[in-house]
Protein backbone atom coordinates (compact mmCIF):
# COMPACT_ATOMS: atom_id res chain seq x y z
CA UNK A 1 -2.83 11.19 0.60
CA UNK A 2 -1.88 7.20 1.45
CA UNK A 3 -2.63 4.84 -1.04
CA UNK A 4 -2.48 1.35 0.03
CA UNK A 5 -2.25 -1.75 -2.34
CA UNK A 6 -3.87 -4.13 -0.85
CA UNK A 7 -5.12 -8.02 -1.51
CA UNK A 8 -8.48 -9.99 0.16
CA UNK A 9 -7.61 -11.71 3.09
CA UNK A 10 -4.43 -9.86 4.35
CA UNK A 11 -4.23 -9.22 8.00
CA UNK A 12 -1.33 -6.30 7.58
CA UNK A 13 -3.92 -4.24 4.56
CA UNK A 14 -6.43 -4.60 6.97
CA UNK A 15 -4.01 -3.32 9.84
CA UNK A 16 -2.86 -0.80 7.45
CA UNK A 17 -6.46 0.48 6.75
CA UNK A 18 -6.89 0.67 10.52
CA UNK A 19 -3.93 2.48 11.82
CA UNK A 20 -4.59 4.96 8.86
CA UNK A 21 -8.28 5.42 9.95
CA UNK A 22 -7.03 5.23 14.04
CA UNK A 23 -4.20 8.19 13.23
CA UNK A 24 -6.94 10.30 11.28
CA UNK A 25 -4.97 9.89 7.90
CA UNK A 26 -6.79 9.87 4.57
CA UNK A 27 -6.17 7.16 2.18
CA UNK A 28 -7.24 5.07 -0.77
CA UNK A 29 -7.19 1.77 -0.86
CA UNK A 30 -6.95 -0.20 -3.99
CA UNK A 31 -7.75 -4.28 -4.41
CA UNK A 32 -6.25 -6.72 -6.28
CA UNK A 33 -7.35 -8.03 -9.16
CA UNK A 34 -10.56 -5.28 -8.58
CA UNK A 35 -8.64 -2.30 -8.91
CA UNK A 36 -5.10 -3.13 -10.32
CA UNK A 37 -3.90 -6.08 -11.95
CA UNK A 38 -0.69 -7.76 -10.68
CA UNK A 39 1.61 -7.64 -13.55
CA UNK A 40 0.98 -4.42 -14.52
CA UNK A 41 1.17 -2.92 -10.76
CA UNK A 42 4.43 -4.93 -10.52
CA UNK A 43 5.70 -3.07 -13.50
CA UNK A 44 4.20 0.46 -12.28
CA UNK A 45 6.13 0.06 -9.26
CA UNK A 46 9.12 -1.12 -11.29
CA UNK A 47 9.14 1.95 -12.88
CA UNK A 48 7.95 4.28 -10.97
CA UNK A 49 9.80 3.45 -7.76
CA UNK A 50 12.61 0.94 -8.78
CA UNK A 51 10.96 -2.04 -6.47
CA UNK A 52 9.59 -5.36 -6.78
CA UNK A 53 6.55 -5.77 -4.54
CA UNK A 54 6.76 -9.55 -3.10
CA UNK A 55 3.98 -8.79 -0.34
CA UNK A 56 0.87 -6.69 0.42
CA UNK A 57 0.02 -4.07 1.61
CA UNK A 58 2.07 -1.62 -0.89
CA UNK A 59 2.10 1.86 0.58
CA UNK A 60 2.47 5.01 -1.41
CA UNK A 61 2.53 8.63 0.05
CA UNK A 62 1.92 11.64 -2.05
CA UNK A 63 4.31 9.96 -4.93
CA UNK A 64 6.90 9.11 -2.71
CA UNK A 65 7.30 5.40 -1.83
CA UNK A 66 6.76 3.80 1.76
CA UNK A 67 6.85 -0.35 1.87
CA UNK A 68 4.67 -2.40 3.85
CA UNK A 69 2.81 -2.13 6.84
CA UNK A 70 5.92 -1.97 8.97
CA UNK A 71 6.94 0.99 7.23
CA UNK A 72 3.73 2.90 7.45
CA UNK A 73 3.39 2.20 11.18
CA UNK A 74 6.99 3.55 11.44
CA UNK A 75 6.05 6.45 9.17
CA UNK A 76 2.84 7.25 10.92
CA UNK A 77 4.05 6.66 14.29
């Protein structure tokens, strides 16, 4: 499963959800500052994947890190 980081008001986390939805892909999607808070998501994926997030969306597969939107289209696609 995709989980997608996302923050209000982003064009590419809304694109994300969409081409997720549009390729029949199941995903979570988690909100800033509803769901995770930024300095401890900052450190989680410090830790976990050895990267600094500087934008949103953040996409995770099944553990395994993917980037941004870019990424997932290229991932998807």
């Amino acid at each position: 499963m995709i989980t997608i980081y996302g923050k209000d008001n982003c064009t590419f986390c809304e694109q994300a959800k969409a081409l997720c939805k549009q390729k029949g892909v199941e995903f979570e999607y988690k909100l800033l500052g509803k769901d995770f808070q930024r300095e401890v998501f900052i450190a989680m994926m410090q830790e976990d994947f050895a990267v600094t997030p500087r934008s949103m969306p953040q996409i995770v597969s099944g553990g395994t890190y993917i980037g941004g939107f870019a990424e997932l289209k290229q991932h998807l696609c």
